[in-house]
N, C-alpha and C. Protein backbone atom coordinates (compact mmCIF):
# COMPACT_ATOMS: atom_id res chain seq x y z
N UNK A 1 -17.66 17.17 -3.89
CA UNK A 1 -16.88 16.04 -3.44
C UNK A 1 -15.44 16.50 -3.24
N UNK A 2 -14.51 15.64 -2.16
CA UNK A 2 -13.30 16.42 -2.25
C UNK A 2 -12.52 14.61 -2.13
N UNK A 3 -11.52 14.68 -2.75
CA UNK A 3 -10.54 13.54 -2.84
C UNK A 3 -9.01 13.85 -2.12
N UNK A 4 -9.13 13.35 -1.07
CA UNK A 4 -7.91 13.50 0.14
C UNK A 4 -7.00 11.99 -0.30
N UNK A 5 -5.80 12.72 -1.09
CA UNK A 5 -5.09 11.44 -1.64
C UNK A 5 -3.77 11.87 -0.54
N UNK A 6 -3.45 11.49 0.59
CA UNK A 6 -2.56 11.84 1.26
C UNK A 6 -1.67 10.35 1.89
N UNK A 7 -1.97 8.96 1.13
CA UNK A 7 -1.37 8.03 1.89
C UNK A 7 -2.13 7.84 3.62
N UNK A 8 -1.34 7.44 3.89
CA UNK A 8 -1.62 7.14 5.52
C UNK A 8 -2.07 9.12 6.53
N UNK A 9 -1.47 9.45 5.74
CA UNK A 9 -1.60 11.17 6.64
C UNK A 9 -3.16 11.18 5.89
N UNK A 10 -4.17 10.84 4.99
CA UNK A 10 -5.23 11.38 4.99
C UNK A 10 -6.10 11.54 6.41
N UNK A 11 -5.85 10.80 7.60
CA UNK A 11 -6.64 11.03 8.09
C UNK A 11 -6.48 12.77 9.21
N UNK A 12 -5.60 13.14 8.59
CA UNK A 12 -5.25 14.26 8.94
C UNK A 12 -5.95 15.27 8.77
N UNK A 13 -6.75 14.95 7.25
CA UNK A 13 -8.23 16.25 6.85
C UNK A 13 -9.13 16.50 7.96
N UNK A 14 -9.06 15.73 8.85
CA UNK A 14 -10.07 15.29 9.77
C UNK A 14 -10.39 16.86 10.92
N UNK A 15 -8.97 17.08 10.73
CA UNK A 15 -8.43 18.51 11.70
C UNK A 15 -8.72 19.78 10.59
N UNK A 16 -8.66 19.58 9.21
CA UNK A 16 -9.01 20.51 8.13
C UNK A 16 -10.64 20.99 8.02
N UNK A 17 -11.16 19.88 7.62
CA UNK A 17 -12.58 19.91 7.87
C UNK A 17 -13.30 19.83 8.47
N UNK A 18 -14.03 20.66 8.66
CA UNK A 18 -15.22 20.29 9.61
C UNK A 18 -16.23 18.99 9.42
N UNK A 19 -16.38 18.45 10.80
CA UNK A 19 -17.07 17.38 9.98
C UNK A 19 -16.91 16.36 9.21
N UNK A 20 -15.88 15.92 9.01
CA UNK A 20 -15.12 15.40 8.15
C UNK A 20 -14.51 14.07 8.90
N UNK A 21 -15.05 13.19 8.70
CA UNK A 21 -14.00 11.62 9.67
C UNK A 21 -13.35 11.29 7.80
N UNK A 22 -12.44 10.35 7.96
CA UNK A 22 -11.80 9.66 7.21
C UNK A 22 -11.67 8.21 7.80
N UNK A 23 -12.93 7.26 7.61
CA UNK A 23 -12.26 6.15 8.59
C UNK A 23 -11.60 4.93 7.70
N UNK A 24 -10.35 5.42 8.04
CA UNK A 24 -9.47 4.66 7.43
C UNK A 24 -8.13 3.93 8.74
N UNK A 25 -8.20 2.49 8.50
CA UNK A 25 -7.08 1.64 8.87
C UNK A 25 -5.78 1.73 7.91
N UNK A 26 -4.64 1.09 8.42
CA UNK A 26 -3.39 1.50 7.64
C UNK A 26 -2.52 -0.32 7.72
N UNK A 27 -2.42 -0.46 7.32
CA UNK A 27 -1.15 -2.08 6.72
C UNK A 27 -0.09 -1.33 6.48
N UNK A 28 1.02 -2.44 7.16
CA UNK A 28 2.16 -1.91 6.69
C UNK A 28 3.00 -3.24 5.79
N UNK A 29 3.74 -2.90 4.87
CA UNK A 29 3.85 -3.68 3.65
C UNK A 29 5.24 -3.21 3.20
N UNK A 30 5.80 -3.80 2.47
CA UNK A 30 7.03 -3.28 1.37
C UNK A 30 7.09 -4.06 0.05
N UNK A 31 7.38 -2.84 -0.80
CA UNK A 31 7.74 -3.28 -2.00
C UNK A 31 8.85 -3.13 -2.55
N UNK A 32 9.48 -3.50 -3.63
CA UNK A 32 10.96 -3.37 -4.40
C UNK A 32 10.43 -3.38 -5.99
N UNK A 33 10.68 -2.79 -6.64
CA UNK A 33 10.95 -2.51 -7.92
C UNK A 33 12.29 -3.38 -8.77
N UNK A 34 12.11 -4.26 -9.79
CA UNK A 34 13.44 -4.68 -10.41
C UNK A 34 13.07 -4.42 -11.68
N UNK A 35 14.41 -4.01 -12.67
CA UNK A 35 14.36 -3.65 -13.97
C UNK A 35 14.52 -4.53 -14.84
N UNK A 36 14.12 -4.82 -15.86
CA UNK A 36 14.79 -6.33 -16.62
C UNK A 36 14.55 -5.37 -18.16
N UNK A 37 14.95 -5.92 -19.23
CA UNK A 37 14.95 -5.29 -20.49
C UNK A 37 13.47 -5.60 -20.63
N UNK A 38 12.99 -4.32 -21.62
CA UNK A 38 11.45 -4.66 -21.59
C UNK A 38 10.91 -5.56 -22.46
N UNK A 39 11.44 -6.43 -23.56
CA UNK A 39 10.87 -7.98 -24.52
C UNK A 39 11.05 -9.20 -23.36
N UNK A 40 12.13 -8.90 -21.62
CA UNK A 40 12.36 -10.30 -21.12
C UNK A 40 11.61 -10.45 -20.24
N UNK A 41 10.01 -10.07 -20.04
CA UNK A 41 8.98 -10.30 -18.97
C UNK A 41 7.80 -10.17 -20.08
N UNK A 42 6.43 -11.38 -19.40
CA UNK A 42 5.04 -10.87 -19.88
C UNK A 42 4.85 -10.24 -19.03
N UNK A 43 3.98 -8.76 -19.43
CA UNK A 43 3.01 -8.86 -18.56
C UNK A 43 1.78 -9.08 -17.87
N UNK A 44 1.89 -8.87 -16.55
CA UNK A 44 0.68 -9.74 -16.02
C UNK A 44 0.86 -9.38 -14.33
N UNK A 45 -0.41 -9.61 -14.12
CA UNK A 45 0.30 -10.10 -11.94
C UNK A 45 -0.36 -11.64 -11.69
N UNK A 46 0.22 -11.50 -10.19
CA UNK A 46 0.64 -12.65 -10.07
C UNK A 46 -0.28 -12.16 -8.51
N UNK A 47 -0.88 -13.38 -8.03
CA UNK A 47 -1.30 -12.73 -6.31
C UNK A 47 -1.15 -14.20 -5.87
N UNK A 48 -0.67 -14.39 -4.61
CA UNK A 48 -0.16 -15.90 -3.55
C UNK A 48 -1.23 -15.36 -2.68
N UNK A 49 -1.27 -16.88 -2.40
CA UNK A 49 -2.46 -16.72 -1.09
C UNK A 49 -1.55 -16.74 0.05
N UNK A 50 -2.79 -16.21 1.20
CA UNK A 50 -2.25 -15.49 2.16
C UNK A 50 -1.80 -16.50 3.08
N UNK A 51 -0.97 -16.37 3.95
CA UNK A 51 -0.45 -17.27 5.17
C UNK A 51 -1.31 -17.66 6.14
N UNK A 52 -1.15 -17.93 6.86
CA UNK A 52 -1.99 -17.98 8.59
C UNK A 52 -1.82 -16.75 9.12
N UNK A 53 -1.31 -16.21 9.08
CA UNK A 53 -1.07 -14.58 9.48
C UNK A 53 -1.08 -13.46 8.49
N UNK A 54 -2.05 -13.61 7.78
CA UNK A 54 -2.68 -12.99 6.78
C UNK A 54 -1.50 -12.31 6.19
N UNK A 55 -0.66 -12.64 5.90
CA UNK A 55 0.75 -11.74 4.58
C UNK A 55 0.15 -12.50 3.72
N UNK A 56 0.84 -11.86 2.04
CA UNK A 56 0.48 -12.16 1.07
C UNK A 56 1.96 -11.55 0.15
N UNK A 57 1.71 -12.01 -0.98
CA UNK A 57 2.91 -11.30 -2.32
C UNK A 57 2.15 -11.41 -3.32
N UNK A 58 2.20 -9.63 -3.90
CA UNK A 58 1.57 -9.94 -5.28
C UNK A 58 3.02 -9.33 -6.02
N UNK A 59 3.04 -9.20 -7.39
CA UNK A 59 3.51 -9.17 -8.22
C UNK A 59 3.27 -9.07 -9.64
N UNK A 60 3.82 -7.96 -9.98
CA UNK A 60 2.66 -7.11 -11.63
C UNK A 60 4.16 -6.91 -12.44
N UNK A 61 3.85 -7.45 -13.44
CA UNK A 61 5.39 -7.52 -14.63
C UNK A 61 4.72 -6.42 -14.99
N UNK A 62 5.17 -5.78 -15.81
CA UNK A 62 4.88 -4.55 -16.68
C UNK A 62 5.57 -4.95 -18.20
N UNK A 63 4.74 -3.60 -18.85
CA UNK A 63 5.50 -3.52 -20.50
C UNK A 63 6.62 -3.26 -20.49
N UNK A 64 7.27 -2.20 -19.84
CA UNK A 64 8.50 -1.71 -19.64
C UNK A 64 9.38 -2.57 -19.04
N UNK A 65 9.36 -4.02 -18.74
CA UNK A 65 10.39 -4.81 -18.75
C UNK A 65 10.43 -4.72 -16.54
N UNK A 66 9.66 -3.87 -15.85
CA UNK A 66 9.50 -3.75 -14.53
C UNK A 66 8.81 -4.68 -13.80
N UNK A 67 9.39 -5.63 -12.76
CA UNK A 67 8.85 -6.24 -12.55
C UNK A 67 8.45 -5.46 -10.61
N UNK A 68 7.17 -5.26 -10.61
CA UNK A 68 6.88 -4.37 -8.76
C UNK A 68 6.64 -5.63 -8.16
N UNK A 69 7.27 -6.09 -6.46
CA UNK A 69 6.69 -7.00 -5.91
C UNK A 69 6.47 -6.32 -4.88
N UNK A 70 4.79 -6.25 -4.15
CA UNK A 70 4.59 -5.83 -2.74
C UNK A 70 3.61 -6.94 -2.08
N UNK A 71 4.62 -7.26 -0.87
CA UNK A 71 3.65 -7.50 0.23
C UNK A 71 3.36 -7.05 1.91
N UNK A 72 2.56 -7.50 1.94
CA UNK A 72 1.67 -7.22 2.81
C UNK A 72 2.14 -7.58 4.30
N UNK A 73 2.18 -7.06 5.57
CA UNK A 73 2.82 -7.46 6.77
C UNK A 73 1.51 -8.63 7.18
N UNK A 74 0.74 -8.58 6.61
CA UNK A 74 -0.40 -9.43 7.52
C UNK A 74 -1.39 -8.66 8.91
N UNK A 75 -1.79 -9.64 9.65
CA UNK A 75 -2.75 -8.91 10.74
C UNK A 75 -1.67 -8.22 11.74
N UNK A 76 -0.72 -8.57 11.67
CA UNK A 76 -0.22 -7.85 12.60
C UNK A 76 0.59 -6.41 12.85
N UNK A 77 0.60 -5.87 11.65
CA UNK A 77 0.80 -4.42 11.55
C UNK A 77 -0.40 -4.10 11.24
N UNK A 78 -1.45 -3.63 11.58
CA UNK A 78 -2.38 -2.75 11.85
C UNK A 78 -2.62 -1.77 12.39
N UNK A 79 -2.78 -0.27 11.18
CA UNK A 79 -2.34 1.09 12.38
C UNK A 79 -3.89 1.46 12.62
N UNK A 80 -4.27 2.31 13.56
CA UNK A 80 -5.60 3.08 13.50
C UNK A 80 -5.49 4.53 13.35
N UNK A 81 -6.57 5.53 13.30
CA UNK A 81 -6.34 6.45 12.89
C UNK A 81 -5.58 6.95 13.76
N UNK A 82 -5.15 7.09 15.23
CA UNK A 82 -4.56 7.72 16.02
C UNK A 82 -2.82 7.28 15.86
N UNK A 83 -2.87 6.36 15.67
CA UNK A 83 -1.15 5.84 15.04
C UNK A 83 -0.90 6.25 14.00
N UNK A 84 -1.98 6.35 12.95
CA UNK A 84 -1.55 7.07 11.38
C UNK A 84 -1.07 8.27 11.39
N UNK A 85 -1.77 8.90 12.52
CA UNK A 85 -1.63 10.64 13.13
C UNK A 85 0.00 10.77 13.03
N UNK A 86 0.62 9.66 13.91
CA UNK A 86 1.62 10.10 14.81
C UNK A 86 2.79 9.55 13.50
N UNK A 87 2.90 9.13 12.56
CA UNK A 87 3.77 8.20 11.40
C UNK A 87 4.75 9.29 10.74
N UNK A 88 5.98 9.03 10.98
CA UNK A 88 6.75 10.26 10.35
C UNK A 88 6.68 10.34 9.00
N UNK A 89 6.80 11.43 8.06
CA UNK A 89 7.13 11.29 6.51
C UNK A 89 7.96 10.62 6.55
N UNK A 90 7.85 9.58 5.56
CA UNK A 90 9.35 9.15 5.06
C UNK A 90 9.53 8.97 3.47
């Protein structure tokens, strides 16, 4: 077995291996990180339902007082493998 943990560039093995598809779609999304002292949050997540245009916000407190919020662009950022190809590092 081989585990291609490359983000959005996995489908890049595709040119590595022979034989090898990766069929994978790509969402585009953002998250932010906030710090709070770690006794002033439970933790837990939190998930909102999605819009009419399929976005969403979830949200996971942590022990460490971190609260991560990511969401989701919805249906309308949808990459395919040939757009994933072309996606600069960032």
């Amino acid at each position: 077995a081989v585990v291609v943990a490359l983000g959005p560039w996995s489908v890049l093995a595709e040119d590595w291996f022979e034989g090898i598809q990766v069929p994978m779609v790509g969402t585009q999304g953002t998250s932010a990180v906030y710090a709070h002292p770690p006794s002033s949050v439970t933790p837990g997540p939190l998930f909102c339902a999605e819009d009419a245009q399929g976005r969403h916000l979830e949200v996971f407190s942590r022990p460490n007082g971190e609260v991560y919020c990511v969401g989701g662009a919805g249906d309308q950022k949808i990459f395919v493998p040939g757009q994933l190809r072309a996606l600069p590092p960032k």
